[in-house]
Protein backbone atom coordinates (compact mmCIF):
# COMPACT_ATOMS: atom_id res chain seq x y z
CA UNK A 1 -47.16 6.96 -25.97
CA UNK A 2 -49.14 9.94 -27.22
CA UNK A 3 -46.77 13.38 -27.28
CA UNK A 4 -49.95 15.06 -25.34
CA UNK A 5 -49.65 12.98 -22.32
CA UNK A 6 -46.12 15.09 -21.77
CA UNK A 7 -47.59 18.04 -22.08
CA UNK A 8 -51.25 18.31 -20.45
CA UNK A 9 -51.19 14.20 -19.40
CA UNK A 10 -54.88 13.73 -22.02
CA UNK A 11 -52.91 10.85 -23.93
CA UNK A 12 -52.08 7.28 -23.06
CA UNK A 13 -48.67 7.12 -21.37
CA UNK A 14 -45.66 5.11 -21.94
CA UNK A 15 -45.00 2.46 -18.96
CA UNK A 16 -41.62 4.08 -18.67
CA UNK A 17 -42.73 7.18 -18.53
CA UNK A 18 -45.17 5.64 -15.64
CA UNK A 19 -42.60 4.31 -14.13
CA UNK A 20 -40.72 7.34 -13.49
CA UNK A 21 -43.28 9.33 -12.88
CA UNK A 22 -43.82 6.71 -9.39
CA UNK A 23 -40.14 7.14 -8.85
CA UNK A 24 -40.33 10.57 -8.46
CA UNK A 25 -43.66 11.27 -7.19
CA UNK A 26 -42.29 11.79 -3.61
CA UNK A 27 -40.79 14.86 -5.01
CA UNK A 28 -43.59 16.42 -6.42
CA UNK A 29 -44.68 19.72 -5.99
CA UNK A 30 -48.28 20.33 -4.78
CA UNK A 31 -48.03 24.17 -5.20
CA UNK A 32 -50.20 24.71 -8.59
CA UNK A 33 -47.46 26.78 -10.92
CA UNK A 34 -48.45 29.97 -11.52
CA UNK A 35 -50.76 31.35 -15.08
CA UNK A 36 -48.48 32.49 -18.00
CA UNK A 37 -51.71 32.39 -20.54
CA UNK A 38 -51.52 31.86 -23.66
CA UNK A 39 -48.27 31.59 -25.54
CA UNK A 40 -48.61 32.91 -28.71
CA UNK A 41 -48.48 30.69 -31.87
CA UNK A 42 -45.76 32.84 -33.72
CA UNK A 43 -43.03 32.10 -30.93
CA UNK A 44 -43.22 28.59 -32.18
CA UNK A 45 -39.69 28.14 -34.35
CA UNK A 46 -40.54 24.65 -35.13
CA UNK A 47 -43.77 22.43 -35.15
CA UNK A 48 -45.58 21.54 -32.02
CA UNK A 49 -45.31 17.94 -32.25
CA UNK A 50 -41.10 18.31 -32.31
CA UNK A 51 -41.43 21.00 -29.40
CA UNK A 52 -43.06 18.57 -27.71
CA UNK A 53 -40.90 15.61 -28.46
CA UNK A 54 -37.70 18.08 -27.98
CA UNK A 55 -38.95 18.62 -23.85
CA UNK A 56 -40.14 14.95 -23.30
CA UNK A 57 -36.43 14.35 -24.08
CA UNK A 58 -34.95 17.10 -21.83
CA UNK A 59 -37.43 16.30 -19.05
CA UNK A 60 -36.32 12.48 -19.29
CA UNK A 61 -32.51 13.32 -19.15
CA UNK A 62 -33.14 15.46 -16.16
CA UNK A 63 -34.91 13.44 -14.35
CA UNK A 64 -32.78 10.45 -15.34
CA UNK A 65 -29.96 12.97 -13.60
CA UNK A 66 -31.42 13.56 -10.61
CA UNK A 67 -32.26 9.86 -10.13
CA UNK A 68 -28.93 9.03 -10.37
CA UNK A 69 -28.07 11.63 -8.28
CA UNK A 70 -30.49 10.43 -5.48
CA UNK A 71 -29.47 7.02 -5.63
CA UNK A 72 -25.45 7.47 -5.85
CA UNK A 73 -26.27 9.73 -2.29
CA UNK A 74 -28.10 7.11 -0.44
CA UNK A 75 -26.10 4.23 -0.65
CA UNK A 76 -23.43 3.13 1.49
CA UNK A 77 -20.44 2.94 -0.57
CA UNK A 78 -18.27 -0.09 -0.94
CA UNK A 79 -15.55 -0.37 1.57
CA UNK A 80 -12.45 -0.91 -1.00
CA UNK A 81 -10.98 1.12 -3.30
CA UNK A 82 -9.53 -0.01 -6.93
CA UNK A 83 -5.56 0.35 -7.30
CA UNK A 84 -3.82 0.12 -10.04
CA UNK A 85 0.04 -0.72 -10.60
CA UNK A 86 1.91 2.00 -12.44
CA UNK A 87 5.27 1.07 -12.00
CA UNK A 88 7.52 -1.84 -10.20
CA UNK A 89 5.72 -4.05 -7.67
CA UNK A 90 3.18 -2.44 -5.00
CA UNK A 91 1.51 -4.03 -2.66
CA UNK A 92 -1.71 -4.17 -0.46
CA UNK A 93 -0.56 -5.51 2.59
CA UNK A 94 1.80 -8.68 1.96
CA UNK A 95 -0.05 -8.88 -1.66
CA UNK A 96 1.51 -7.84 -4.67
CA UNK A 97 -0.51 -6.10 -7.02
CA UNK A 98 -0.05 -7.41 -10.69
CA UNK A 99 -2.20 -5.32 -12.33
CA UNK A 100 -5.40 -4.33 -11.02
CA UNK A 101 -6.59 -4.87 -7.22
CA UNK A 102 -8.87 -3.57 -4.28
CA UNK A 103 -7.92 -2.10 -1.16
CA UNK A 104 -10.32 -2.57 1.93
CA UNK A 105 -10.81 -0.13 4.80
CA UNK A 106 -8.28 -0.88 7.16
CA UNK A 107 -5.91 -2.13 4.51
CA UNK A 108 -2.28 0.14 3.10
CA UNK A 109 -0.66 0.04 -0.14
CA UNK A 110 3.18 0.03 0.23
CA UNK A 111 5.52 1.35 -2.56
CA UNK A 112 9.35 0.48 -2.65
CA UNK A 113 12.34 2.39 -3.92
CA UNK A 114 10.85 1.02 -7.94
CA UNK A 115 7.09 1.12 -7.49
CA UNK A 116 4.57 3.36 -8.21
CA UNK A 117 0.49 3.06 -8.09
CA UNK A 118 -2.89 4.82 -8.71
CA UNK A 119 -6.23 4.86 -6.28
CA UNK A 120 -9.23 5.45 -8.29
CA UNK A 121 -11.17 7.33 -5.28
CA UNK A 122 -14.87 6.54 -6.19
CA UNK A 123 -16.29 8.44 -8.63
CA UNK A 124 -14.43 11.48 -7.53
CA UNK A 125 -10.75 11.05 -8.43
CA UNK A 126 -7.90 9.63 -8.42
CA UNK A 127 -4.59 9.54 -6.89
CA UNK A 128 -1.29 8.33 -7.86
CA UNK A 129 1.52 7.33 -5.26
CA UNK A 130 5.26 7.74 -5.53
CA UNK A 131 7.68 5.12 -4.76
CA UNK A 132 8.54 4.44 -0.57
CA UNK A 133 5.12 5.40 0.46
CA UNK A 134 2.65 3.64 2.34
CA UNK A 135 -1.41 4.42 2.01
CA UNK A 136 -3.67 3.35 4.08
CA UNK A 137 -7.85 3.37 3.38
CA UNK A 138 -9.71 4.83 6.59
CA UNK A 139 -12.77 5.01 5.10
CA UNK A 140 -15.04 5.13 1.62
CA UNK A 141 -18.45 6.40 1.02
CA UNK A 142 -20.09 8.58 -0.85
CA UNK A 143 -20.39 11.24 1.69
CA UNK A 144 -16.35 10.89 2.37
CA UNK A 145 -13.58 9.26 1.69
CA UNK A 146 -10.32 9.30 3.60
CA UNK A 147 -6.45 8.08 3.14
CA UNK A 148 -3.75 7.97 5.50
CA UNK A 149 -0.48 8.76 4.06
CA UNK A 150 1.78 7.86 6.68
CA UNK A 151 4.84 8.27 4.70
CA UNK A 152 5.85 9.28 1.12
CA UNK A 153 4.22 11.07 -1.46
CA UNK A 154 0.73 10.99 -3.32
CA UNK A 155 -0.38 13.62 -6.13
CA UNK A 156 -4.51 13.79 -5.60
CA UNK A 157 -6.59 14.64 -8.56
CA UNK A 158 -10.20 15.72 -7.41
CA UNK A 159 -13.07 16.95 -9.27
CA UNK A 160 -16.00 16.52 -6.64
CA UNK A 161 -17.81 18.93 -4.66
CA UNK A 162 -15.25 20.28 -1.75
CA UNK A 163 -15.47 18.42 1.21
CA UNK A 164 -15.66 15.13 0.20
CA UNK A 165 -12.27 13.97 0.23
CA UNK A 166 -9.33 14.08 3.34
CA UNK A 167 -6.01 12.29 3.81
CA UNK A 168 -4.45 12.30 7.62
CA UNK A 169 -0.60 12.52 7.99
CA UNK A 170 1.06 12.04 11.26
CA UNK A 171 0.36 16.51 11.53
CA UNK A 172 -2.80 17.13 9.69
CA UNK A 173 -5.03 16.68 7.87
CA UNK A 174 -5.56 17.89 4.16
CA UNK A 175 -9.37 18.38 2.95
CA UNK A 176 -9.97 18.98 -0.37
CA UNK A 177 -11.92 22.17 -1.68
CA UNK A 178 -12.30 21.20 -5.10
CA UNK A 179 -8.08 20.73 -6.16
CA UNK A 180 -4.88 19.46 -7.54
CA UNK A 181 -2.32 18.65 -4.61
CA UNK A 182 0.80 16.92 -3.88
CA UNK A 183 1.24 16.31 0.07
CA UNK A 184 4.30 14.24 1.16
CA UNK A 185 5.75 12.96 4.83
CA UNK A 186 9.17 12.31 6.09
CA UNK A 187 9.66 9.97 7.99
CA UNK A 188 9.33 11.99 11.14
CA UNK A 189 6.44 12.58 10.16
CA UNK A 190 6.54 16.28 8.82
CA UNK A 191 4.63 17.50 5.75
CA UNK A 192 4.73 19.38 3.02
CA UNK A 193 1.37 20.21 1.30
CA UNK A 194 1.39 22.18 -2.34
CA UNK A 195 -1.56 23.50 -4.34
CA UNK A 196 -1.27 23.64 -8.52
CA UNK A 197 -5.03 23.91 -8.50
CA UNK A 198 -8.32 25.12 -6.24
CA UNK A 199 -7.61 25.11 -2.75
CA UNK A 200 -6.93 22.95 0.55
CA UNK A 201 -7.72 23.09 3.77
CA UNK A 202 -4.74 21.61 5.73
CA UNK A 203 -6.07 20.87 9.87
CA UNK A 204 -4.99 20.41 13.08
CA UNK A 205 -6.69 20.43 16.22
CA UNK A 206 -8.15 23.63 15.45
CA UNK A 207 -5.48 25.04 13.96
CA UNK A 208 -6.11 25.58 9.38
CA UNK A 209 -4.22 27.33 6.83
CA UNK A 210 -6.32 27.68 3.53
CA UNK A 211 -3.80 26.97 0.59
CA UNK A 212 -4.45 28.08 -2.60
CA UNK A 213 -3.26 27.63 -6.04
CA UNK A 214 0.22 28.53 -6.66
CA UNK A 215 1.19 28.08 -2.61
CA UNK A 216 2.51 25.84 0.07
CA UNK A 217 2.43 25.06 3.53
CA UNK A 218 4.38 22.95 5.94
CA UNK A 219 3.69 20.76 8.59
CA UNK A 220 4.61 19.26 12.13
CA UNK A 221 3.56 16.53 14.33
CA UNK A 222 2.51 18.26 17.44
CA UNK A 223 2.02 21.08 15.74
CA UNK A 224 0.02 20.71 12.67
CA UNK A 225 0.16 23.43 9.82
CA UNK A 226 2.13 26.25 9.26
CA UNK A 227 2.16 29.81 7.92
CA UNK A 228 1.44 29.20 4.04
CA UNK A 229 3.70 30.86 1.55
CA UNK A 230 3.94 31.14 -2.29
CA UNK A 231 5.67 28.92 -4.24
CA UNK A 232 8.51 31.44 -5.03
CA UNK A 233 8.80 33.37 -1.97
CA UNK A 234 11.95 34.13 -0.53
CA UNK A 235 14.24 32.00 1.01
CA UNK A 236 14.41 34.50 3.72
CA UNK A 237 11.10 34.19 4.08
CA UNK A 238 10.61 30.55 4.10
CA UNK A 239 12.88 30.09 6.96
CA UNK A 240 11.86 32.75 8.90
CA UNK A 241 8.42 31.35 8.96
CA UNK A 242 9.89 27.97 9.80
CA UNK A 243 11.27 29.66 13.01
CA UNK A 244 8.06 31.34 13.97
CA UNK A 245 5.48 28.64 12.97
CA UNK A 246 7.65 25.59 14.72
CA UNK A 247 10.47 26.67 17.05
CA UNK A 248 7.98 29.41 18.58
CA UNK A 249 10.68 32.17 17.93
CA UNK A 250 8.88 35.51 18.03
CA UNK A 251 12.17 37.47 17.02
CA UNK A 252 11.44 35.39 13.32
CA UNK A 253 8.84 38.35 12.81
CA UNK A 254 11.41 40.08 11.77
CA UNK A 255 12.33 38.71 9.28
CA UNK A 256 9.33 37.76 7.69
CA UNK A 257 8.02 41.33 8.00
CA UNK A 258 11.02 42.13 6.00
CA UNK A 259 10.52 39.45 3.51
CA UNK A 260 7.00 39.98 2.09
CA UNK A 261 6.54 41.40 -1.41
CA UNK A 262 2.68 42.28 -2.22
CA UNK A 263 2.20 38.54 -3.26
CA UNK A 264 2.72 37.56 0.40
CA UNK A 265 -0.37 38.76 1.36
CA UNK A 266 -1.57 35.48 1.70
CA UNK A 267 0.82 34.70 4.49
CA UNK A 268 0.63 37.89 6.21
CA UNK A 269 -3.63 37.44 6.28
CA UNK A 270 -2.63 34.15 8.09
CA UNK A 271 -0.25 35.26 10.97
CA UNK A 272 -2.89 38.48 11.82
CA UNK A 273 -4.64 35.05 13.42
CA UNK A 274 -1.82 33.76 14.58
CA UNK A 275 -0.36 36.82 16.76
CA UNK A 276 -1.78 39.21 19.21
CA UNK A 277 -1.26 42.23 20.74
CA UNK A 278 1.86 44.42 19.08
CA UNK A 279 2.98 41.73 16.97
CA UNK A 280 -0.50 41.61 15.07
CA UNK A 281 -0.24 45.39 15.41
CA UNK A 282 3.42 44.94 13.29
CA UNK A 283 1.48 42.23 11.09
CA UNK A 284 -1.38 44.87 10.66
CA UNK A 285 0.96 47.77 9.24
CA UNK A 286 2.80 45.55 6.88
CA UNK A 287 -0.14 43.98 5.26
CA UNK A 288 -1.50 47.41 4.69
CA UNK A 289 1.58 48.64 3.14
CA UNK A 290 1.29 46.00 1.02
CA UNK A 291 -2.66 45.54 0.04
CA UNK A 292 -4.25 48.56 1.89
CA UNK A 293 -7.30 47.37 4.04
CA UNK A 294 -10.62 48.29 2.20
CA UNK A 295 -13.40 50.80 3.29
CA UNK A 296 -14.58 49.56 7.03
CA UNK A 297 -11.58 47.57 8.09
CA UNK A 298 -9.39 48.85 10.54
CA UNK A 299 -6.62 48.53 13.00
CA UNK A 300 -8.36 48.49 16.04
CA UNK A 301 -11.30 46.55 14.28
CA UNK A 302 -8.17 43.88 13.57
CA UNK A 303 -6.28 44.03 16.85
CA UNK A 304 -9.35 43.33 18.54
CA UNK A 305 -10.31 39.62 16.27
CA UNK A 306 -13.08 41.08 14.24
CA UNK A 307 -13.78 38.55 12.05
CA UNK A 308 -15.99 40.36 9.75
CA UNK A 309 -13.11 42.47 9.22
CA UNK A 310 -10.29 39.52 8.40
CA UNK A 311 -12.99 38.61 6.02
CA UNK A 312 -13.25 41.75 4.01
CA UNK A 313 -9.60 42.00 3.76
CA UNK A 314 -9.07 38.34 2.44
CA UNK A 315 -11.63 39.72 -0.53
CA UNK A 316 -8.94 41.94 -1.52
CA UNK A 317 -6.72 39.56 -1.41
CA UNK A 318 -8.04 38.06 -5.14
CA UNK A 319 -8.20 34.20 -3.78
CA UNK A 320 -12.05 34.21 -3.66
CA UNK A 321 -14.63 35.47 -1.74
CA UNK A 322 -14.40 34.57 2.01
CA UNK A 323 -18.06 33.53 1.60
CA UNK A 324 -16.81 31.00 -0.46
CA UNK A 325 -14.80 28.99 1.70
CA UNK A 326 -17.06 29.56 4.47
CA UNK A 327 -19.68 27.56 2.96
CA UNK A 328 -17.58 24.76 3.27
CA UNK A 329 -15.55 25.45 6.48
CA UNK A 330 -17.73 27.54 8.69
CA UNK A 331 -15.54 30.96 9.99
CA UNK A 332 -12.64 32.28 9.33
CA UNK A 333 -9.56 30.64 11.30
CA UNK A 334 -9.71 31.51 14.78
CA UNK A 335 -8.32 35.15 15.71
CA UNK A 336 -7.41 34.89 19.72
């Protein structure tokens, strides 16, 4: 293949190059690129024919990418997942697992008291399971893939895009936003959910708590997620949320008014959703004593479930720009 054909197409190509060139030609652009002129020969650091050579290679490795890319997007994913034994004997199903196995949609994993195992999640992760758990595959694709943890404990590793990986419990659901997490049920089938890296969106019938790094947030089957907290917040403050989230005590407010230090902003950002009238009005003044509202948000603004407003004040907050989640979850949670 002639170096020129790369550049202005006047030399005689390489049938690789060809061959490319077809697989991408659905993507080509038909808008002529615009007229630079002339580049002058004294920006040249290094001889033509290497400049040349030097782009043919970068222009084959992108395209090579985005190839890859395409294909990995449009296919349908096998429906099994590879486990690995890490400790003890797990099984898939009745099935022992000696070493290395699969796990089809439909199928769990079971840990004992002495067993411990790893799911290599597609290309996207991995997670590892603690013994007495059981892990069941809902579905696998490239687009998502789901577990069911419907008892036990699993530590998820995931370095995809957000969105592309969930896992049910019997009282939500956790969606990854790009994260480290370890999410474990009892055997009533409450949760506990914490973060050590990105975020999670934990879900319930309409009902999310965005958990960052560094936090935690609990969970209950008819229910679904709680107020999140920080990892070392108070004790006082940890059960005073557990009154107010799940045995519907209002005079718990107290308490967790009293509670919060600045670093509880998170978890007073999340009941100004969760309240109305004067308790949000209570919520309101605490989380401005705390980390005052910025220019344009105010207390009527929040009292009356202006979203625009919760989102300004989560800014402050230093956990991201609300923007940034919404891109992935759509608005903020719902203020009644």
């Amino acid at each position: 293949m002639s170096d020129d054909y790369l550049w202005d197409r006047s030399g005689k190509p390489d049938r690789d190059v060809e061959k490319l060139e077809q697989m991408l030609g659905q993507f080509r652009q038909d808008v002529p690129p615009p007229d630079f002129g002339k580049v002058p020969t004294k920006v040249h650091a290094f001889p033509r024919r290497q400049m040349y050579r030097w782009m043919a290679v970068a222009a084959a490795a992108a395209a090579v990418v985005a190839v890859v890319t395409l294909w990995y997007a449009n296919q349908p994913g096998p429906a099994t997942l590879y486990v690995a034994r890490l400790a003890g004997t797990p099984q898939i199903g009745e099935r022992p697992i000696a070493g290395t196995d699969q796990m089809k949609i439909g199928q769990y994993l079971v840990t004992d008291s002495a067993s411990r195992a790893r799911i290599d999640v597609g290309l996207i992760g991995e997670v590892e399971v603690e013994p007495n758990s059981r892990v069941g595959l809902v579905t696998t694709r490239p687009t998502e893939h789901r577990l069911a943890l419907d008892v036990g404990t699993l530590h998820a590793r995931i370095w995809a895009p957000p969105g592309l990986f969930f896992v049910n419990t019997p009282s939500a659901t956790a969606i990854d936003l790009g994260c480290t997490y370890t999410l474990t049920v009892d055997s009533a089938g409450a949760g506990q959910l914490r973060v050590t890296k990105g975020w999670v969106s934990f879900e319930y019938k309409g009902r999310e708590s965005f958990v960052p790094e560094g936090a935690m947030c609990e969970t209950r089957p008819g229910i679904g997620p709680g107020t999140p907290y920080r990892e070392d917040a108070s004790e006082t403050l940890r059960a005073a949320l557990e009154k107010f989230d799940f045995e519907k005590d209002s005079a718990a407010l107290d308490g967790i008014l009293g509670g919060t230090r600045k670093e509880d902003a998170l978890t007073l950002w999340h009941l100004l959703a969760r309240t109305t009238g004067e308790q949000r009005g209570r919520v309101f003044d605490r989380l401005a004593e705390v980390m005052p509202p910025p220019v344009g948000v105010t207390r009527d603004g929040i009292l009356a479930g202006n979203r625009q407003m919760l989102d300004r004040w989560w800014e402050e907050l230093g956990l991201h720009s609300a923007s940034w989640w919404r891109m992935w979850k759509g608005a903020a949670p719902q203020v009644r």
